[in-house]
N, C-alpha and C. Protein backbone atom coordinates (compact mmCIF):
# COMPACT_ATOMS: atom_id res chain seq x y z
N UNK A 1 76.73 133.69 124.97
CA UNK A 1 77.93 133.16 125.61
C UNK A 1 77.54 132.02 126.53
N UNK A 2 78.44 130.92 126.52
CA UNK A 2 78.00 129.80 127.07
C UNK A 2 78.18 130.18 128.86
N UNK A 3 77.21 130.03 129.64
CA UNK A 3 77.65 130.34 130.79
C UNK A 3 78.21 129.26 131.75
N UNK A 4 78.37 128.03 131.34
CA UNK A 4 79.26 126.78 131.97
C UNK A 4 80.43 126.52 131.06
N UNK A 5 81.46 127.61 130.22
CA UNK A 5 82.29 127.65 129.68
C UNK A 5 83.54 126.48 130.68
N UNK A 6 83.52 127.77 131.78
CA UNK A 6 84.51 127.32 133.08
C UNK A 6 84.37 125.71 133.45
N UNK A 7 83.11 125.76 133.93
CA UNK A 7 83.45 124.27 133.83
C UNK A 7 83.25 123.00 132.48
N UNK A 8 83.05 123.47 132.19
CA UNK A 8 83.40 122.36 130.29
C UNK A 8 84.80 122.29 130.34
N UNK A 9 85.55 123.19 130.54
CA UNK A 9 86.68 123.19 130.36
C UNK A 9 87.54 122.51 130.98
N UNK A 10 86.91 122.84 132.59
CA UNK A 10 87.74 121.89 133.47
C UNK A 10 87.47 120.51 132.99
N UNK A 11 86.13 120.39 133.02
CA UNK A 11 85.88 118.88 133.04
C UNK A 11 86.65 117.85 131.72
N UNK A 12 86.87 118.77 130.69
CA UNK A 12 87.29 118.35 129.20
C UNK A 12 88.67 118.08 129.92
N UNK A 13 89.47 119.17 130.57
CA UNK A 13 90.73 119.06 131.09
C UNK A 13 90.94 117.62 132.10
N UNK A 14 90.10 117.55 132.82
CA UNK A 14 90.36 116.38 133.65
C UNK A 14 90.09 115.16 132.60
N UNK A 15 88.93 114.92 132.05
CA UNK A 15 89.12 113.72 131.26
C UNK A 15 90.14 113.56 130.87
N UNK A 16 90.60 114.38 129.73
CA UNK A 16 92.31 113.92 128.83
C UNK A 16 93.39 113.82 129.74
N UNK A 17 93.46 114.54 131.50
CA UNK A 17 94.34 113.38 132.10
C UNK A 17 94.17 112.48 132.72
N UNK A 18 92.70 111.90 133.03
CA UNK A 18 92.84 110.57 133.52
C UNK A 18 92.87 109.72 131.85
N UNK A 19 92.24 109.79 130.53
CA UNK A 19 92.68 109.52 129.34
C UNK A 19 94.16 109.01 129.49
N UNK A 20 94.71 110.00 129.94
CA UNK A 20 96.13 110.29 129.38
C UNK A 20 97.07 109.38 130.83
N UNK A 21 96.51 109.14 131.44
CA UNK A 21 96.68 108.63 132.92
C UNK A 21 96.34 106.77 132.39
N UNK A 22 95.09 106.33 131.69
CA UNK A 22 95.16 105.49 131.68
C UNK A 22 96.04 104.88 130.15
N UNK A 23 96.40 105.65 129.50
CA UNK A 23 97.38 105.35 128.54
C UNK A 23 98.74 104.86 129.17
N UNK A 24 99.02 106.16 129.64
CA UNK A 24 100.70 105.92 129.87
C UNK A 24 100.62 104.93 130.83
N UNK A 25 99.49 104.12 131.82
CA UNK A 25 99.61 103.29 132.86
C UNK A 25 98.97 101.56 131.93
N UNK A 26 99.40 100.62 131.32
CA UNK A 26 98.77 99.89 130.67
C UNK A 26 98.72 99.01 131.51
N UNK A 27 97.77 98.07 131.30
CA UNK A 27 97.80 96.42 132.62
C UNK A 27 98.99 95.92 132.21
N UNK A 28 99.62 95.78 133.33
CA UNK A 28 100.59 94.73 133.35
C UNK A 28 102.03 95.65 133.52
N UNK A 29 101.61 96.63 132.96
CA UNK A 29 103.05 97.14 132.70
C UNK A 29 103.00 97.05 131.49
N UNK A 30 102.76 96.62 130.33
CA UNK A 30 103.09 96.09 129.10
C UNK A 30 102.37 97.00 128.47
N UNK A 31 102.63 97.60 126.88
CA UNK A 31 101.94 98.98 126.00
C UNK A 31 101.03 97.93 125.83
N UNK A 32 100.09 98.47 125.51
CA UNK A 32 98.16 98.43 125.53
C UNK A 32 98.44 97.08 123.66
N UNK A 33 99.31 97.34 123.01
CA UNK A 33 99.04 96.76 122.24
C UNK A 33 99.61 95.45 122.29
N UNK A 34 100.73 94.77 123.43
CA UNK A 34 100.80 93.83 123.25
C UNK A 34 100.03 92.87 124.08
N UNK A 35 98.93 94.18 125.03
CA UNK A 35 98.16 93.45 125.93
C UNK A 35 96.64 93.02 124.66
N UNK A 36 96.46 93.78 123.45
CA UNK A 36 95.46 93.16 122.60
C UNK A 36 95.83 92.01 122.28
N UNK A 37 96.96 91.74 121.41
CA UNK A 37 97.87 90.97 120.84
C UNK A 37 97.79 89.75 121.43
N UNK A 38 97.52 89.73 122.76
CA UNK A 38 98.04 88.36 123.77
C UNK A 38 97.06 87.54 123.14
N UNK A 39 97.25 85.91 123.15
CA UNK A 39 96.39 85.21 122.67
C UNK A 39 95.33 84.69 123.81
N UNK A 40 95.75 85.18 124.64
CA UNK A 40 94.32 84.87 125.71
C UNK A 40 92.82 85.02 125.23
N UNK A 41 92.41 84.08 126.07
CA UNK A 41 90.59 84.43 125.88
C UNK A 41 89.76 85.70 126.32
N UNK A 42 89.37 86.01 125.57
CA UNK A 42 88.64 87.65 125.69
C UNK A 42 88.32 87.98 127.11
N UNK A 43 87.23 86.37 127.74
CA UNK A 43 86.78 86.98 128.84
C UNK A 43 87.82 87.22 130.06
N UNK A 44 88.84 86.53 129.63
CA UNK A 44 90.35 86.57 130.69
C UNK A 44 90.72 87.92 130.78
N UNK A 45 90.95 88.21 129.48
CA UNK A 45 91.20 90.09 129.30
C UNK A 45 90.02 90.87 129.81
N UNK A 46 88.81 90.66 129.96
CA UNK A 46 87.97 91.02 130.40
C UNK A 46 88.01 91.12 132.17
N UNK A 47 88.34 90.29 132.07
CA UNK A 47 87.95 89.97 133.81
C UNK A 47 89.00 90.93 134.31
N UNK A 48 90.32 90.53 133.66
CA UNK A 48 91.37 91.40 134.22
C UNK A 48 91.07 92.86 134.06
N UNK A 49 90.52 93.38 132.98
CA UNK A 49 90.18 94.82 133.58
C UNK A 49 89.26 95.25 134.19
N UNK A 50 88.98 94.96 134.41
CA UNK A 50 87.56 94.64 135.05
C UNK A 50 87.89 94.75 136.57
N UNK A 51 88.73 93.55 137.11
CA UNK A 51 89.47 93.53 138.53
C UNK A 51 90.24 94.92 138.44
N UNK A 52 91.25 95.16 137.22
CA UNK A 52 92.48 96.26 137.57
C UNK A 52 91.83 97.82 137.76
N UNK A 53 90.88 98.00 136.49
CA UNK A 53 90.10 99.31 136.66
C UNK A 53 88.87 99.38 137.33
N UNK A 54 87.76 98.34 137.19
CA UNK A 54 86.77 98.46 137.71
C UNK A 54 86.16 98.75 139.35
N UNK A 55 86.98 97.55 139.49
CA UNK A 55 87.09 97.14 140.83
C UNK A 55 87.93 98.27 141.94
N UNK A 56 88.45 98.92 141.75
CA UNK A 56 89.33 99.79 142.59
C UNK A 56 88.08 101.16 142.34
N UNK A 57 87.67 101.35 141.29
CA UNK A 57 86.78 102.68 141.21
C UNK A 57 86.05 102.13 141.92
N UNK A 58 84.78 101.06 141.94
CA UNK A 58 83.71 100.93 142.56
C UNK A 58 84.12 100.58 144.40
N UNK A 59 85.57 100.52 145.02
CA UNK A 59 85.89 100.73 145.85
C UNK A 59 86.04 101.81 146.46
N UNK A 60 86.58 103.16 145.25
CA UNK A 60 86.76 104.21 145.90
C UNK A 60 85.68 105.42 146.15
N UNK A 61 84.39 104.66 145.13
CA UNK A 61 83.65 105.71 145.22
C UNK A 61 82.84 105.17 146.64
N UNK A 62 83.04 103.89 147.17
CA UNK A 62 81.61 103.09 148.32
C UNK A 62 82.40 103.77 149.43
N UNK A 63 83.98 103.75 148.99
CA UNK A 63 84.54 104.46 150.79
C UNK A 63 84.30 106.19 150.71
N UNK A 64 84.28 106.98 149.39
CA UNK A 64 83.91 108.22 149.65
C UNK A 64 82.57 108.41 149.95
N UNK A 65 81.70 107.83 149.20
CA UNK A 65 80.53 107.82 149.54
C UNK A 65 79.89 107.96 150.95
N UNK A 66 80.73 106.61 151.54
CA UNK A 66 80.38 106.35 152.93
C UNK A 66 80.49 107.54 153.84
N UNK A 67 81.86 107.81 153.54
CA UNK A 67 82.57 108.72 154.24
C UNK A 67 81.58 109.88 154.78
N UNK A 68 81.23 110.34 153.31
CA UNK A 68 80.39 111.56 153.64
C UNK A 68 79.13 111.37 154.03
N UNK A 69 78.47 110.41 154.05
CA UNK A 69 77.47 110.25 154.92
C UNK A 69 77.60 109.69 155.82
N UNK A 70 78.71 109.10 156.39
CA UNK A 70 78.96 108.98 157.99
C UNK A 70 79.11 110.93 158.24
N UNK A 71 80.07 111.22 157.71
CA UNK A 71 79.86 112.68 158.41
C UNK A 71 78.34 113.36 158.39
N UNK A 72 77.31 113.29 157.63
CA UNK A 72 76.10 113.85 157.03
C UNK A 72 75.38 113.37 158.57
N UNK A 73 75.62 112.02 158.63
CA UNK A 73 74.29 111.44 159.22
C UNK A 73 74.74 111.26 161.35
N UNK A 74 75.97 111.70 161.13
CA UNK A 74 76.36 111.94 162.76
C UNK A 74 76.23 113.32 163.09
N UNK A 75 75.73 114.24 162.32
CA UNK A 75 75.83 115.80 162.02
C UNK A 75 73.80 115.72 162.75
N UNK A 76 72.95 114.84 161.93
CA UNK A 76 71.62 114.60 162.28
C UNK A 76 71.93 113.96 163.69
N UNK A 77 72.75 112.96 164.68
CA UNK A 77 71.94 112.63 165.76
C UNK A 77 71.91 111.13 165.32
N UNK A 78 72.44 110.60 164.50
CA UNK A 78 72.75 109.23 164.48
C UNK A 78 73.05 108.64 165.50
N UNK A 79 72.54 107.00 165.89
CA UNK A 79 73.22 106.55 167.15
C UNK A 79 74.68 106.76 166.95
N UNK A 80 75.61 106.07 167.50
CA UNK A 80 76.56 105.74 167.76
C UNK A 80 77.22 104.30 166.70
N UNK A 81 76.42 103.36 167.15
CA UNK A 81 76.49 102.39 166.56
C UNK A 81 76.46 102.74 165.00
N UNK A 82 75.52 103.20 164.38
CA UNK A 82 75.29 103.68 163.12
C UNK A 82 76.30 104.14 162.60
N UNK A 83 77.10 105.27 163.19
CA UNK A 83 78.13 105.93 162.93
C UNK A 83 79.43 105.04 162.65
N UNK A 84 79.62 104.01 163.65
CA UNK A 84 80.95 103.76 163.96
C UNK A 84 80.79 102.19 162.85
N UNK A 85 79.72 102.06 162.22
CA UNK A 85 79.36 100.71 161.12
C UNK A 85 79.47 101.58 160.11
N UNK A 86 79.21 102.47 159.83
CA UNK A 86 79.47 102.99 158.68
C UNK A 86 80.78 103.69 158.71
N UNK A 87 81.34 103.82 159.38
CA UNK A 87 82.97 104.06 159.33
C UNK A 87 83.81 103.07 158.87
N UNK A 88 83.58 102.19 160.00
CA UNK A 88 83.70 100.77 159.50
C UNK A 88 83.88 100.34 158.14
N UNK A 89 82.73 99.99 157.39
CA UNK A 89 82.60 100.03 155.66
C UNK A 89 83.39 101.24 155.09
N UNK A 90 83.44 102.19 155.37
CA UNK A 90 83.99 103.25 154.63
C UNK A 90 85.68 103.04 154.66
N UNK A 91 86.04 102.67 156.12
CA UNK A 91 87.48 102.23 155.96
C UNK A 91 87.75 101.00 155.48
N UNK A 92 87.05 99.80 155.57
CA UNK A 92 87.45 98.90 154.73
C UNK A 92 87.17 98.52 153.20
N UNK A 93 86.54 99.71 152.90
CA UNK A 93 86.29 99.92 151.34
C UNK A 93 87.57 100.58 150.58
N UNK A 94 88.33 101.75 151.72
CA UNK A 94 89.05 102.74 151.29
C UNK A 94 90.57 101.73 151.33
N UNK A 95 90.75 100.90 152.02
CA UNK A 95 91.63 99.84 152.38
C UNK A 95 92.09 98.44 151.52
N UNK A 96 90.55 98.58 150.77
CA UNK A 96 90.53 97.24 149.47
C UNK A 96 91.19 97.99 148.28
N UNK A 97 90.37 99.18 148.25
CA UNK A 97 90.76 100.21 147.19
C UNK A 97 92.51 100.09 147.04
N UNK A 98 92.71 100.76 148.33
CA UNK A 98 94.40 101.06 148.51
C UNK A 98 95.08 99.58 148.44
N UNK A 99 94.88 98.25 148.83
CA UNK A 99 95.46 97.02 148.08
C UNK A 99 95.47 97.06 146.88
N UNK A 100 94.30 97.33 145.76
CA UNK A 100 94.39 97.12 144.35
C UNK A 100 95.07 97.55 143.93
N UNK A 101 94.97 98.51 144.61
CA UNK A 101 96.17 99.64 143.57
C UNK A 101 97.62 99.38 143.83
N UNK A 102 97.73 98.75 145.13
CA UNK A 102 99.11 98.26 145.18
C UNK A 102 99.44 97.07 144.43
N UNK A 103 98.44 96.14 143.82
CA UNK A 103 98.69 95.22 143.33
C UNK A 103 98.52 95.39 142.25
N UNK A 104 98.02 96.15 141.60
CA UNK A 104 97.61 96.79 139.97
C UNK A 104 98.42 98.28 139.72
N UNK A 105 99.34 98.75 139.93
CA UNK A 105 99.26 100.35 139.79
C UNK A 105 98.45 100.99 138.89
N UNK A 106 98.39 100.03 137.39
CA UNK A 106 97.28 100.58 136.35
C UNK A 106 96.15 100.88 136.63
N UNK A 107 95.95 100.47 137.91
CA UNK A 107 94.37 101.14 138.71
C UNK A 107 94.78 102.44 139.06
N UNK A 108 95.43 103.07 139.43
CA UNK A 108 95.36 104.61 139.54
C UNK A 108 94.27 105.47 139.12
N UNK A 109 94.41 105.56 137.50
CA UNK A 109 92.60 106.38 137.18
C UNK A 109 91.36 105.91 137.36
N UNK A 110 91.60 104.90 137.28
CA UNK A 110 90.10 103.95 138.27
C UNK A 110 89.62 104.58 139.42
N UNK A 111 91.05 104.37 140.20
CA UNK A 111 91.00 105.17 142.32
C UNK A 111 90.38 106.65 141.80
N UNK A 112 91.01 107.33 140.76
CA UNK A 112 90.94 108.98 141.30
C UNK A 112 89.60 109.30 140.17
N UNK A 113 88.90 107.93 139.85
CA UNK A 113 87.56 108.06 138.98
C UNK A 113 86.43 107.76 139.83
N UNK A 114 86.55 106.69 140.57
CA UNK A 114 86.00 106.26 141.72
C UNK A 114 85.57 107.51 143.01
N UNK A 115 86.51 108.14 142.91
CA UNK A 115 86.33 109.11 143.90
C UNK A 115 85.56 110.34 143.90
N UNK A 116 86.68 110.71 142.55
CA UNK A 116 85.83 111.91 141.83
C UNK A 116 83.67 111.32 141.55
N UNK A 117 83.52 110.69 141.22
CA UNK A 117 82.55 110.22 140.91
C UNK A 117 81.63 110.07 142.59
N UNK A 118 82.09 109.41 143.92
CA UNK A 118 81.81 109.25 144.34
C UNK A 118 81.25 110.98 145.58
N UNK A 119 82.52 111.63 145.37
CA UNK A 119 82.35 113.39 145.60
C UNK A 119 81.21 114.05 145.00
N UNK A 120 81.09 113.64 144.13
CA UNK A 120 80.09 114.17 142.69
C UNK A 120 78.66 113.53 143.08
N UNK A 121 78.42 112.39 143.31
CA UNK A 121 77.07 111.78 143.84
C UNK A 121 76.55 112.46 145.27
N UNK A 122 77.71 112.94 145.84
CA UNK A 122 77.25 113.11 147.52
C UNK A 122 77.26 114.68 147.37
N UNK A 123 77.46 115.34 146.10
CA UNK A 123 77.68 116.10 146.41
C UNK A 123 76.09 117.04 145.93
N UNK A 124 75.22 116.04 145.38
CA UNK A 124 74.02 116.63 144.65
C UNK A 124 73.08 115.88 146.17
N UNK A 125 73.47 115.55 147.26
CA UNK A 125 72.86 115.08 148.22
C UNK A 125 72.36 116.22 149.14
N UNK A 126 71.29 116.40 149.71
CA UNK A 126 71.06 117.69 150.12
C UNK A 126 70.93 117.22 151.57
N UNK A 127 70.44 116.39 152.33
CA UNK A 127 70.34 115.93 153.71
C UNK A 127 70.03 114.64 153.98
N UNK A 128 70.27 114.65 155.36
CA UNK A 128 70.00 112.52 155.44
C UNK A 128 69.38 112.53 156.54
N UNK A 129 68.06 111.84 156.30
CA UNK A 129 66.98 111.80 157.59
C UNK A 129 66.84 110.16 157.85
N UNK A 130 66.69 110.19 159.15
CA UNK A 130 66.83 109.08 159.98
C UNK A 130 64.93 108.77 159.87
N UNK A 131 64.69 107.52 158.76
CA UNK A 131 63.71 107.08 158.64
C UNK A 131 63.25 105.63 159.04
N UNK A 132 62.39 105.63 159.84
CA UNK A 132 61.91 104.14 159.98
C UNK A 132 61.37 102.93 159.24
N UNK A 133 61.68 102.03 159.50
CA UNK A 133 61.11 101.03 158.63
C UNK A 133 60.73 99.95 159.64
N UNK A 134 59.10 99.57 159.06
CA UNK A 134 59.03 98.60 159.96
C UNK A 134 58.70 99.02 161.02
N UNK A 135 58.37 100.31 161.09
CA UNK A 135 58.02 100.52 162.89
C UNK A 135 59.09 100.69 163.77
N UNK A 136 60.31 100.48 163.36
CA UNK A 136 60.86 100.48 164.45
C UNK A 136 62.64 100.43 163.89
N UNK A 137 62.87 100.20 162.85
CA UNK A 137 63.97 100.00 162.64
C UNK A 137 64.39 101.22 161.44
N UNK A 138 65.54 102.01 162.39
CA UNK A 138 65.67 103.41 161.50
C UNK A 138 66.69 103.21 160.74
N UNK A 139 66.71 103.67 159.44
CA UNK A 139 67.96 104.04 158.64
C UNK A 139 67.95 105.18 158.01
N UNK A 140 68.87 105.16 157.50
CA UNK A 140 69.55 106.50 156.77
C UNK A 140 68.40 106.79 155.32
N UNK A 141 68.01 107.60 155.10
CA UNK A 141 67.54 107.93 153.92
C UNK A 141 67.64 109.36 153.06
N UNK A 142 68.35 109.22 152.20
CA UNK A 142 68.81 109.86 151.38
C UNK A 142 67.62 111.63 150.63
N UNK A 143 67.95 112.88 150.99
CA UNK A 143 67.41 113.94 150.35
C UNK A 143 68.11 114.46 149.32
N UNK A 144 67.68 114.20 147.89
CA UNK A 144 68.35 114.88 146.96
C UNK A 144 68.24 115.86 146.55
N UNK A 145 68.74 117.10 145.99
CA UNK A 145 68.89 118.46 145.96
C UNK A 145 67.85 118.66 144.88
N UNK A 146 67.54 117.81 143.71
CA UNK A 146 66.81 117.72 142.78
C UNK A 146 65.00 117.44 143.10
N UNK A 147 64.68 116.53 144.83
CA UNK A 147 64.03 116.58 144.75
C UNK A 147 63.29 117.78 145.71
N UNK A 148 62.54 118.63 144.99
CA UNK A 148 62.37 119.75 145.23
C UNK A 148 60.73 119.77 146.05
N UNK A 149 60.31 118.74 146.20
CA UNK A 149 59.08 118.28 147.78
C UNK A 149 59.35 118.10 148.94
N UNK A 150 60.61 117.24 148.54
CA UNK A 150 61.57 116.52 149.84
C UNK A 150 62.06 117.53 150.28
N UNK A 151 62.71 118.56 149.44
CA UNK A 151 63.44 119.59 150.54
C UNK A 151 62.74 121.11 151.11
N UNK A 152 61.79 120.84 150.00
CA UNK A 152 60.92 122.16 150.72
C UNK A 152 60.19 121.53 152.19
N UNK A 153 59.96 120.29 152.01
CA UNK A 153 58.77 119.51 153.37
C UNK A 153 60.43 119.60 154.42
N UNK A 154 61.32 119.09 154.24
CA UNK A 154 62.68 119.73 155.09
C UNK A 154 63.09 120.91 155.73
N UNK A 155 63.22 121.80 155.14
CA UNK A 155 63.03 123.23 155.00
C UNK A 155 61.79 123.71 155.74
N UNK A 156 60.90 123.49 155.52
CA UNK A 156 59.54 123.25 156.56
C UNK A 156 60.04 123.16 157.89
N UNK A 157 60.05 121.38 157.96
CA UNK A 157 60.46 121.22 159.49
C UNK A 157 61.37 121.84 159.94
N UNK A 158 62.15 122.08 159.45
CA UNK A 158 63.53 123.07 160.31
C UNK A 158 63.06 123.71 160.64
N UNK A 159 62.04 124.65 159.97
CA UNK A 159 61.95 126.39 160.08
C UNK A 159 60.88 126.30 161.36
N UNK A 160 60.39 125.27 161.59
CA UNK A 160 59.10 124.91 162.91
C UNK A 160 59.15 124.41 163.99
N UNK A 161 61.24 123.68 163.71
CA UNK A 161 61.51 123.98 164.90
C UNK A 161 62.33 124.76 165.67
N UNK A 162 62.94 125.40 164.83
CA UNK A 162 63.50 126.44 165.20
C UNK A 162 62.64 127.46 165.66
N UNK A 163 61.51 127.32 165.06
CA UNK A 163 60.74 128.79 165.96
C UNK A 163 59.93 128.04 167.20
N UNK A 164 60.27 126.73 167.26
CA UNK A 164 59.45 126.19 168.81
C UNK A 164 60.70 126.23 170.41
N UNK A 165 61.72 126.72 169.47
CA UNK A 165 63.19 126.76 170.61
C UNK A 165 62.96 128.31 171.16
C-alpha cells in the first residue's frame, strides 16, 4: 500500500484546480484560442505571459518567502535593522504581486502558485543562523532540513548551551 496515497491525492487535487483555474481565467479575458489565433509575434505572446503568470508567482513566492524568514530570523536575535529591511522587501514584493493581479486577473493561479511554492521552500528550511562574512558583516544563512551535518552541528550547539544556562 502506497503510504503517501493522502498526499498524491491532494496534490493531484490541487493541480487540476489551479489547471482548471488557469483555463477558465484566459489573458485578456478572451478563450485561450483566440489568444493563439492572434496574429501577433510569438515573443509578444510570450512576454505577455510571462508578465501575466510569471511575474505575479515569482512575486508571491519572494514576499512569502521573505515573510517567513523575517519571522525565522527575528525569532534568532536579528538586529533590528535586518528585520525591519526584510519586511520591507517582503511587503513590497507582496504589494507588486497584489498590482498584477489587479491589472491581469488571469494572474490569479500564478499568485496562489507563487505562494504555495514559496510555503513549500520555507517549509523544508530547518533554521537561520546569523553568519559572517568578511569578518564582520553578518547575514542570514539558510539550514536545510535535508542537510543532515548542518543540523546535527545545530542541534549540538543548542544542546551546549542550554546545559551552560
Amino acid at each position: 500500500m502506497n503510504k503517501h496515497l493522502g498526499s498524491n491525492l491532494l496534490l493531484s487535487l490541487a493541480t487540476a484546480a489551479l489547471l482548471y483555474a488557469v483555463i477558465v481565467t484566459p489573458p485578456g479575458g478572451i478563450r485561450w484560442g483566440m489568444f493563439v489565433e492572434e496574429p501577433s509575434p510569438l515573443f509578444r505572446k510570450a512576454f505577455y505571459l510571462i508578465s501575466s503568470y510569471l511575474w505575479p508567482a515569482a512575486l508571491a513566492f519572494l514576499a512569502t518567502s521573505l515573510f517567513q524568514l523575517q519571522f525565522r530570523i527575528a525569532s534568532t536575535g536579528a538586529t533590528k535593522r535586518t528585520v525591519f529591511a526584510i519586511s520591507v522587501l517582503a511587503s513590497g514584493a507582496m504589494l507588486l504581486a497584489l498590482r498584477a493581479i489587479s491589472f491581469a486577473p488571469n494572474s490569479g493561479p500564478s499568485y496562489v502558485t507563487g505562494m504555495a511554492a514559496g510555503y513549500t521552500v520555507m517549509s523544508r528550511l530547518y533554521a537561520v543562523r546569523m553568519k559572517e562574512l568578511l569578518g564582520h558583516i553578518r547575514i542570514p544563512w539558510p539550514i536545510w532540513r535535508g542537510d543532515r551535518a548542518a543540523v546535527e552541528e545545530l542541534d549540538r550547539m543548542m544542546r551546549m548551551r542550554a546545559a551552560q544556562k
